[in-house]
Protein backbone atom coordinates (compact mmCIF):
# COMPACT_ATOMS: atom_id res chain seq x y z
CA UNK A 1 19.39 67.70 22.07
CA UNK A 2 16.12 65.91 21.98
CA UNK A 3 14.92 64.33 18.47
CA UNK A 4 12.82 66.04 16.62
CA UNK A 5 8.75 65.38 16.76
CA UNK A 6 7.83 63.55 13.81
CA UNK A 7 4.44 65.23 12.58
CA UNK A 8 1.36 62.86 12.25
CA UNK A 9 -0.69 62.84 9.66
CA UNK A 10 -3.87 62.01 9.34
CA UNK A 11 -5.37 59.94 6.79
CA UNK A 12 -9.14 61.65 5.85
CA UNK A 13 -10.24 57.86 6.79
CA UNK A 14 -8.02 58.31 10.12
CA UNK A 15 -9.44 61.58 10.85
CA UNK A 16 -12.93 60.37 10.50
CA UNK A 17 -11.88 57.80 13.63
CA UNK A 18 -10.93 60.21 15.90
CA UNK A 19 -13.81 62.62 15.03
CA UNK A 20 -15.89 60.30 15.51
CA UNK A 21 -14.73 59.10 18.85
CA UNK A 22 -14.38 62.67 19.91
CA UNK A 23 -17.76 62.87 19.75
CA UNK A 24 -19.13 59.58 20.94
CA UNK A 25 -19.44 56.30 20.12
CA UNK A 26 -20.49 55.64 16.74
CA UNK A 27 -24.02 53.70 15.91
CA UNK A 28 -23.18 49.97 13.76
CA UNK A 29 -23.72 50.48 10.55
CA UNK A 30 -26.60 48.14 10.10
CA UNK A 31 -25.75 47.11 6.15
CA UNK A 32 -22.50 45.78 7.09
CA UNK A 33 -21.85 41.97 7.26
CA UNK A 34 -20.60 40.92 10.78
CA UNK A 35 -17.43 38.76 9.76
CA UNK A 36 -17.49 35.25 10.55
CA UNK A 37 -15.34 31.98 10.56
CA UNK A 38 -18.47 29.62 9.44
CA UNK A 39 -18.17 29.00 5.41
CA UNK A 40 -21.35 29.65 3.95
CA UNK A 41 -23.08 28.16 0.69
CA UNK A 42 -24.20 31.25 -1.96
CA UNK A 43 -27.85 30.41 -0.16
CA UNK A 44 -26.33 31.65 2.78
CA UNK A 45 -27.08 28.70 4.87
CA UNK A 46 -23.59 27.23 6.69
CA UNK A 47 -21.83 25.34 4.68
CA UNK A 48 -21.58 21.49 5.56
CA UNK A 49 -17.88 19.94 6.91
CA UNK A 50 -16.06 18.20 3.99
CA UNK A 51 -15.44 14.63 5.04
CA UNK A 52 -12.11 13.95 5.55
CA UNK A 53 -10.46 11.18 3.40
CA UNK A 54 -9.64 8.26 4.97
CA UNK A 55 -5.73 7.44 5.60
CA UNK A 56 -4.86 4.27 3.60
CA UNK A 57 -3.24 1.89 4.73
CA UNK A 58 -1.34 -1.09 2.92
CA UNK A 59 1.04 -4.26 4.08
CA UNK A 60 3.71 -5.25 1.43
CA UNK A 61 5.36 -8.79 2.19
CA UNK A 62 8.09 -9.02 0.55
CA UNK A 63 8.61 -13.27 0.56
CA UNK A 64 11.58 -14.81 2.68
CA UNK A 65 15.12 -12.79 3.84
CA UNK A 66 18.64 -12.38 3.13
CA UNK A 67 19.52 -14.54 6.21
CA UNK A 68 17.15 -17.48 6.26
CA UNK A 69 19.85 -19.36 4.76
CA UNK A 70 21.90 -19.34 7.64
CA UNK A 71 19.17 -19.95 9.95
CA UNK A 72 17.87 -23.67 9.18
CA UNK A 73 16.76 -24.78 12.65
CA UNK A 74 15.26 -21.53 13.32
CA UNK A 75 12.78 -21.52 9.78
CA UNK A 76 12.21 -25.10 9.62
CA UNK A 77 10.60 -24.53 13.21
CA UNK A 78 6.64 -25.82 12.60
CA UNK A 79 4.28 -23.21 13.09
CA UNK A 80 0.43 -22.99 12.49
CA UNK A 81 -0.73 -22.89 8.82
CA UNK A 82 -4.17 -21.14 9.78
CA UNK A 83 -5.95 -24.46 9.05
CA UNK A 84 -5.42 -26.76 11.68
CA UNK A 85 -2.21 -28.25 10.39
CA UNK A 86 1.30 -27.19 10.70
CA UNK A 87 3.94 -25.66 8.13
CA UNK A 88 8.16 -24.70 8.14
CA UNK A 89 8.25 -21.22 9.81
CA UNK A 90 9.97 -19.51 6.61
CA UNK A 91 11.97 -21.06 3.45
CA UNK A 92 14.87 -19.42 1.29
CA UNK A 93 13.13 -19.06 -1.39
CA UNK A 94 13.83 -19.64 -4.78
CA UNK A 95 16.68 -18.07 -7.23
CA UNK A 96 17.49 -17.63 -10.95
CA UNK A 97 19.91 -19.84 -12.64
CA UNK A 98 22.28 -17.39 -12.47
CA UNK A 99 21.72 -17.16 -8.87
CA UNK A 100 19.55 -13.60 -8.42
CA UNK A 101 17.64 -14.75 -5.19
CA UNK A 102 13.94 -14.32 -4.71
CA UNK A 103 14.55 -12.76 -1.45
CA UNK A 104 16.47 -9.83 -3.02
CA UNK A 105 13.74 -10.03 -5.72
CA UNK A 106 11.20 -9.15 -3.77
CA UNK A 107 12.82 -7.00 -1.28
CA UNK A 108 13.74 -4.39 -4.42
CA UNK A 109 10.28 -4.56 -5.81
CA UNK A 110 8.99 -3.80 -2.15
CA UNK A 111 10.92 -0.68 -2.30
CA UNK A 112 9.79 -0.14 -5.77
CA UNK A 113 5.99 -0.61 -5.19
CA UNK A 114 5.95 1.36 -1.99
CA UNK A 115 7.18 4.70 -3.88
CA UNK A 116 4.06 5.36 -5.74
CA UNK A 117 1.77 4.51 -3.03
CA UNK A 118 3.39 7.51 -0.80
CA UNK A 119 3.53 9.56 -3.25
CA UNK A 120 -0.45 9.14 -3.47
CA UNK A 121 -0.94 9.48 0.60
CA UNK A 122 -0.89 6.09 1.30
CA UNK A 123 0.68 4.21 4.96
CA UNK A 124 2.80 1.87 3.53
CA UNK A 125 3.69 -0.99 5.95
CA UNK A 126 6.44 -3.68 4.96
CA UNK A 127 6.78 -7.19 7.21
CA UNK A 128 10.24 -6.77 7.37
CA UNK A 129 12.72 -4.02 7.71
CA UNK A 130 15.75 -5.15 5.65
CA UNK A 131 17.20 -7.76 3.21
CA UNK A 132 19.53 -9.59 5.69
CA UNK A 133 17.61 -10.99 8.33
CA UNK A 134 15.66 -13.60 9.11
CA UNK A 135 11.83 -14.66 8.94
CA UNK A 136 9.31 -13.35 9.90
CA UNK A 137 7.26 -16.87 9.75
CA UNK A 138 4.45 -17.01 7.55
CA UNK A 139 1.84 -17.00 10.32
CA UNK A 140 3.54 -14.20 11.86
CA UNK A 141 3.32 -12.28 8.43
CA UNK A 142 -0.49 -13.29 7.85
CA UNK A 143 -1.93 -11.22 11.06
CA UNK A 144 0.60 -8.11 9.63
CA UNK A 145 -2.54 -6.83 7.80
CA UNK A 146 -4.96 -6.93 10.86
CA UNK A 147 -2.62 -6.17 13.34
CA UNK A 148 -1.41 -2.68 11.18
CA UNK A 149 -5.12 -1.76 10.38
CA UNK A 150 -4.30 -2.13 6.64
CA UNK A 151 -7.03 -2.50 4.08
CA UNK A 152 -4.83 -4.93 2.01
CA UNK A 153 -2.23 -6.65 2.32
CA UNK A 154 0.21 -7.85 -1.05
CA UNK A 155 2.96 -10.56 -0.91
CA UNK A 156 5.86 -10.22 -3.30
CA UNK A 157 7.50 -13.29 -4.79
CA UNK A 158 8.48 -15.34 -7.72
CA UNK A 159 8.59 -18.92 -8.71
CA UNK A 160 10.94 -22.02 -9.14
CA UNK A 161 8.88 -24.35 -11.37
CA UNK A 162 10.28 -25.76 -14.36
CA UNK A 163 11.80 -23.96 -16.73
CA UNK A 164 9.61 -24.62 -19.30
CA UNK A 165 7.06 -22.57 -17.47
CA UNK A 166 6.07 -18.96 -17.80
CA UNK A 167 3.85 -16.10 -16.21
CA UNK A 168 2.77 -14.64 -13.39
CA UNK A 169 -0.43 -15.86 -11.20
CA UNK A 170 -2.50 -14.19 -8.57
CA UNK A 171 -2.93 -16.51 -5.11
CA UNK A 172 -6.10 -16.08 -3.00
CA UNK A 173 -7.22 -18.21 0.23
CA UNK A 174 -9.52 -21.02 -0.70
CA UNK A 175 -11.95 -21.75 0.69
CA UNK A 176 -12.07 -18.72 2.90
CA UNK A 177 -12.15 -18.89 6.26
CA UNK A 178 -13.56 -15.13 7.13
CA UNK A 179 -15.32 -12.81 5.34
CA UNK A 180 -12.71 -10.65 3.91
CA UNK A 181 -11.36 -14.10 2.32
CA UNK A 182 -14.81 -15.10 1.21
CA UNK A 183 -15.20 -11.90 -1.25
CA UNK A 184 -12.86 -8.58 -1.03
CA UNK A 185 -9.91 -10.43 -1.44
CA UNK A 186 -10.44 -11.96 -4.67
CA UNK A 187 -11.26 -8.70 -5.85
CA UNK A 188 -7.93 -7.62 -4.83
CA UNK A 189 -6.07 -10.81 -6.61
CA UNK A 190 -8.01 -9.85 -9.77
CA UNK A 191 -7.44 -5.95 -10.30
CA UNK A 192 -3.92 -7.47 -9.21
CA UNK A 193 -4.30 -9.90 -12.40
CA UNK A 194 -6.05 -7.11 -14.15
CA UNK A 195 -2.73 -4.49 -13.61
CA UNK A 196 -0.26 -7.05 -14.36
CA UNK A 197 -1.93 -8.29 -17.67
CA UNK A 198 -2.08 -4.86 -18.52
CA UNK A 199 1.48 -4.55 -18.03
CA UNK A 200 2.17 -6.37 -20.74
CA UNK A 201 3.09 -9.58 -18.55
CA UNK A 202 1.16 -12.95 -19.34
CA UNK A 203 -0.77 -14.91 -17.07
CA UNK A 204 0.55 -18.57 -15.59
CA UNK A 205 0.81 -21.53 -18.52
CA UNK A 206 1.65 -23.70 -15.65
CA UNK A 207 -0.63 -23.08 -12.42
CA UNK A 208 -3.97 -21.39 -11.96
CA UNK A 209 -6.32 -20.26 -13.80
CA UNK A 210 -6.50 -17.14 -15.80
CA UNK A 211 -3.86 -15.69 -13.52
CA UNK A 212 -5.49 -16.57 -10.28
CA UNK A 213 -4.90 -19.16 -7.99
CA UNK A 214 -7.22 -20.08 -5.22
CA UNK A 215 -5.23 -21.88 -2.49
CA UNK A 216 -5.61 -23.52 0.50
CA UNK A 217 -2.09 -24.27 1.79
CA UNK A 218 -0.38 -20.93 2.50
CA UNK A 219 -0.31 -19.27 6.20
CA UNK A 220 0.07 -16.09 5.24
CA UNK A 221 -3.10 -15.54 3.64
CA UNK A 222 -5.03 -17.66 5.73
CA UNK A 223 -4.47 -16.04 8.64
CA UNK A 224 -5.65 -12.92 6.91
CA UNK A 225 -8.96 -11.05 7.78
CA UNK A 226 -7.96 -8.05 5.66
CA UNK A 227 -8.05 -8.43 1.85
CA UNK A 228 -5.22 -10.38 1.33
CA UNK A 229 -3.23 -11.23 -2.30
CA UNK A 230 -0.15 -13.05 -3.04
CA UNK A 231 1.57 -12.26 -6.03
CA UNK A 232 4.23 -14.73 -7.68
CA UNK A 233 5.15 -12.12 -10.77
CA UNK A 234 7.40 -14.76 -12.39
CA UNK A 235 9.66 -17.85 -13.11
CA UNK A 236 12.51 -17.28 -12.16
CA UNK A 237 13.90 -20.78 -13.85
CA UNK A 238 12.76 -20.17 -17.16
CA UNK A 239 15.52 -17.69 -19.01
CA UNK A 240 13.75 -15.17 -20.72
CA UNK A 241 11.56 -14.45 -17.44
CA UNK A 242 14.57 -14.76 -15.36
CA UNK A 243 15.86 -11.81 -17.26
CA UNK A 244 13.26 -9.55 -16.84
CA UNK A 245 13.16 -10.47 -13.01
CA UNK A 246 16.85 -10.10 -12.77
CA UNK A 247 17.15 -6.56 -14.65
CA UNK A 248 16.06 -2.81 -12.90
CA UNK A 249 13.93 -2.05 -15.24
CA UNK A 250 12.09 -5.31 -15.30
CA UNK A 251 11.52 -4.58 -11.89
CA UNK A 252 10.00 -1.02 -12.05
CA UNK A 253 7.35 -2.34 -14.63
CA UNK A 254 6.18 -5.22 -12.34
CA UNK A 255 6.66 -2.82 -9.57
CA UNK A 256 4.61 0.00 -11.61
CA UNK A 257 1.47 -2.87 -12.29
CA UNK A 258 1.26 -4.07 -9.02
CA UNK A 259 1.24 -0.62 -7.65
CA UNK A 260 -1.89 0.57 -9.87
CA UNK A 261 -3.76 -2.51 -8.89
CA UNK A 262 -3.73 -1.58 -5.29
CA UNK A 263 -4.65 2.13 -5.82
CA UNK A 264 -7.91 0.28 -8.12
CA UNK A 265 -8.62 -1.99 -5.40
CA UNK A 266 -8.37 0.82 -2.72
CA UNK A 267 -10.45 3.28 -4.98
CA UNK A 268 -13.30 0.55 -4.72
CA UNK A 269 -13.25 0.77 -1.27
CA UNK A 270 -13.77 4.54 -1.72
CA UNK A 271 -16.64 4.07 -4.21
């Protein structure tokens, strides 16, 4: 038995379409507004491309590695310092008297930095890919920033002075060699400075100046021609600092400063 016919029915608007082609094709209506893929401003001129942001991109150094220690021939190697001279491919690093290293130090605060920074859209780049490995050397680490397009580069450490010693300072290459040494990258060791104070964490009584620290003698910011900083947040030999380096949430605030002076050095670049 064959199904039965369902009837059609005929909207009046669908009924209009087939009367209408019944009898011919049907004339354009000439009020109606062709539609079209080009935006338009309310002047009805075509509307201009929006510029796309550019991507971001940032190197984070976190100083040393877990297995440097075990490695003495291969980081005492001499490589170039970027000024002519010669320097010990990597070091240890330093540790609190408790024994916290600076290598682990840095490595979590890496991690910690790097969070916010994706979470705003920007390439985040670190020198090296774990906490138990060795090197890279310093000159190695001072052409990351070029050789990942970054805008900026940051290194991540903290001191071993004497315990008597507090606060965190800012290091810059000086004199500069190029011209993102010569200008941009002091600006990026002072919103650095700027962040941190702001943090709540005091500038070096010990070294520097105000927080900064113009210096001559390390490879990986003088091999630098991207806007390069150094940041040693701490001492890790004097106690009460030590315990603020040592402790999670210690971290996260460092972490949390450092991270809003890179997103005010990058907005500058927007500016």
């Amino acid at each position: 038995m064959s199904a039965p016919r369902r009837a059609l029915v005929l909207t009046p608007a669908l009924a209009l379409l087939v009367a209408c082609t019944a009898a011919g094709p049907v004339a354009p209506d000439p009020s109606a507004v062709a539609p079209t893929s080009t935006p338009v401003t309310p002047s009805g001129t075509p509307a201009a491309d929006p510029t796309p942001a550019p991507e971001r991109i940032v190197v984070l150094d976190p100083g040393h590695n877990g297995g440097n220690g075990r490695a003495g021939t291969e980081i005492t190697r001499q490589v170039p310092d970027g000024r002519g001279g010669a320097k010990a491919c990597n070091t240890t690093g330093t540790s609190t008297d408790a024994g916290y290293p600076e290598h682990a130090f840095a490595w979590d605060l890496a991690s910690r930095v790097r969070a916010p920074l994706e979470a705003a859209g920007v390439t985040v780049v670190l020198t090296r890919g774990s906490d138990d490995g060795v090197g890279p050397c310093v000159d190695e680490r001072g052409r990351a920033g070029q050789e990942a397009g970054a805008d900026l580069v940051v290194s991540l450490h903290a001191d071993g002075a004497a315990a008597r010693g507090r606060g965190f300072h800012v290091a810059y290459s000086s004199p500069p060699l190029d011209a993102a040494q010569s200008g941009p990258a002091v600006d990026l060791a002072r919103d650095l400075r700027d962040a941190l104070r702001a943090g709540g964490f005091p500038p070096s009584d010990y070294t520097g100046r105000d927080g900064l620290s113009a210096r001559p003698d390390l490879a990986g910011l003088n091999f630098a021609t991207v806007p390069a900083a150094l940041v040693e947040c701490g001492n890790m030999r004097n106690a009460e600092e030590a315990a603020v380096l040592s402790s999670a949430e210690g971290r996260e605030r460092y972490a949390t400063a450092i991270a809003e002076g890179i997103r005010t050095f990058l907005t500058g670049l927007s500016s």
